[in-house]
Protein backbone atom coordinates (compact mmCIF):
# COMPACT_ATOMS: atom_id res chain seq x y z
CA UNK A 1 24.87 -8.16 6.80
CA UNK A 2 24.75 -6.71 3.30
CA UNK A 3 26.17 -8.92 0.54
CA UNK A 4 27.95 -5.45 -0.99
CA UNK A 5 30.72 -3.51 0.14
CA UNK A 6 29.52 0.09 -1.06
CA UNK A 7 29.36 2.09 2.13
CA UNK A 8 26.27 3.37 1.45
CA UNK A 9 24.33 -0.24 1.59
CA UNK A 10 26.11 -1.54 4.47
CA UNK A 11 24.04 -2.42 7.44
CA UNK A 12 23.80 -0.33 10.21
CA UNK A 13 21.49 -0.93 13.50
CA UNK A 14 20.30 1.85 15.80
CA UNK A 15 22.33 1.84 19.19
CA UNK A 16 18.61 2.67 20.35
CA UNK A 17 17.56 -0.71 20.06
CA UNK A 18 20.54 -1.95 21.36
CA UNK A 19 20.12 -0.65 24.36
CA UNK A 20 16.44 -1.68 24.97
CA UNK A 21 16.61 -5.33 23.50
CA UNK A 22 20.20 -6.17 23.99
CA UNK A 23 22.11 -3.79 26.91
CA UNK A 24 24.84 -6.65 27.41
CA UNK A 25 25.65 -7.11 23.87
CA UNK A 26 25.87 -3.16 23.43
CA UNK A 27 28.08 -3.22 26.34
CA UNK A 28 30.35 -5.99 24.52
CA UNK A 29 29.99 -4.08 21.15
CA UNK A 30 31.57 -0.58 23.08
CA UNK A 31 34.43 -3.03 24.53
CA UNK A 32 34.98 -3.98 21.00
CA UNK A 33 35.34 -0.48 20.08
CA UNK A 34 37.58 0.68 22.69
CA UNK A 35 39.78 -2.05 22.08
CA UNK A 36 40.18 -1.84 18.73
CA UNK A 37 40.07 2.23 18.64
CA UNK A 38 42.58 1.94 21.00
CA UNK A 39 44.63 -0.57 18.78
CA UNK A 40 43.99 1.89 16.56
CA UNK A 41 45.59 4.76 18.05
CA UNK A 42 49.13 3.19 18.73
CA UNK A 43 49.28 2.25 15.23
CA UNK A 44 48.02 5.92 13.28
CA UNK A 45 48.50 8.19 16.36
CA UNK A 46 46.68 11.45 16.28
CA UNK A 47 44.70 10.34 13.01
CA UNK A 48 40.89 11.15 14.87
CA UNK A 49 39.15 11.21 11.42
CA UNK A 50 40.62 7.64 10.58
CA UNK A 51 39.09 6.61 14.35
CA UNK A 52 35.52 8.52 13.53
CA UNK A 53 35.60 6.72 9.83
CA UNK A 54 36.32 2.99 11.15
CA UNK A 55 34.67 3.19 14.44
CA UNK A 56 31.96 0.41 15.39
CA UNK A 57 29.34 3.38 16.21
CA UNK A 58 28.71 5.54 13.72
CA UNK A 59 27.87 9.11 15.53
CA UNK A 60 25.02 10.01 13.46
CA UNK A 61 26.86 12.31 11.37
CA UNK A 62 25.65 10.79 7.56
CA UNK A 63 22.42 11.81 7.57
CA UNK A 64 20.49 9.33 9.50
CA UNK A 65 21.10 11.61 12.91
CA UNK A 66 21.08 8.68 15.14
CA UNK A 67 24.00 6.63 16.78
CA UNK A 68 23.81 2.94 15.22
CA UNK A 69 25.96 -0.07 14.83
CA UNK A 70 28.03 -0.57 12.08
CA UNK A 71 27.45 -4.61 11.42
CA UNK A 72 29.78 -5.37 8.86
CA UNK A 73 32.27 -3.72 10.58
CA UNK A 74 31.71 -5.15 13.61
CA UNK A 75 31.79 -8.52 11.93
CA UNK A 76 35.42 -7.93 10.92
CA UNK A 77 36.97 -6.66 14.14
């Protein structure tokens, strides 16, 4: 992934593709997730934004419109 930490040049790949290159390693990837989201929970309960913010799978909702793979983060769960 990126060599910066600035949110706005970390890599990001489209779930899209995910699912038609690599549908086990997207299924992995949402295992991941849960896990950690659920981790997550127990330790900052009722804190959704926090969840939304450091979730694997960003839900489209910074411009792009698209669901897509947050790498670095991904990297460090």
């Amino acid at each position: 992934t990126n060599h910066t930490l600035m949110p706005e040049a970390l890599e990001t790949w489209p779930v899209r593709m995910f699912e038609q290159l690599l549908p086990r390693h997207l299924e992995i990837i949402y295992e991941i997730n849960h896990r950690f989201l659920e981790e997550l929970k127990l330790r900052f309960p009722g804190d959704d934004a926090l969840a939304s913010r450091v979730s694997l799978i960003d839900e489209g909702g910074h411009g792009h419109g698209e669901r897509r793979v947050r790498m670095a983060s991904l990297a460090l769960v």
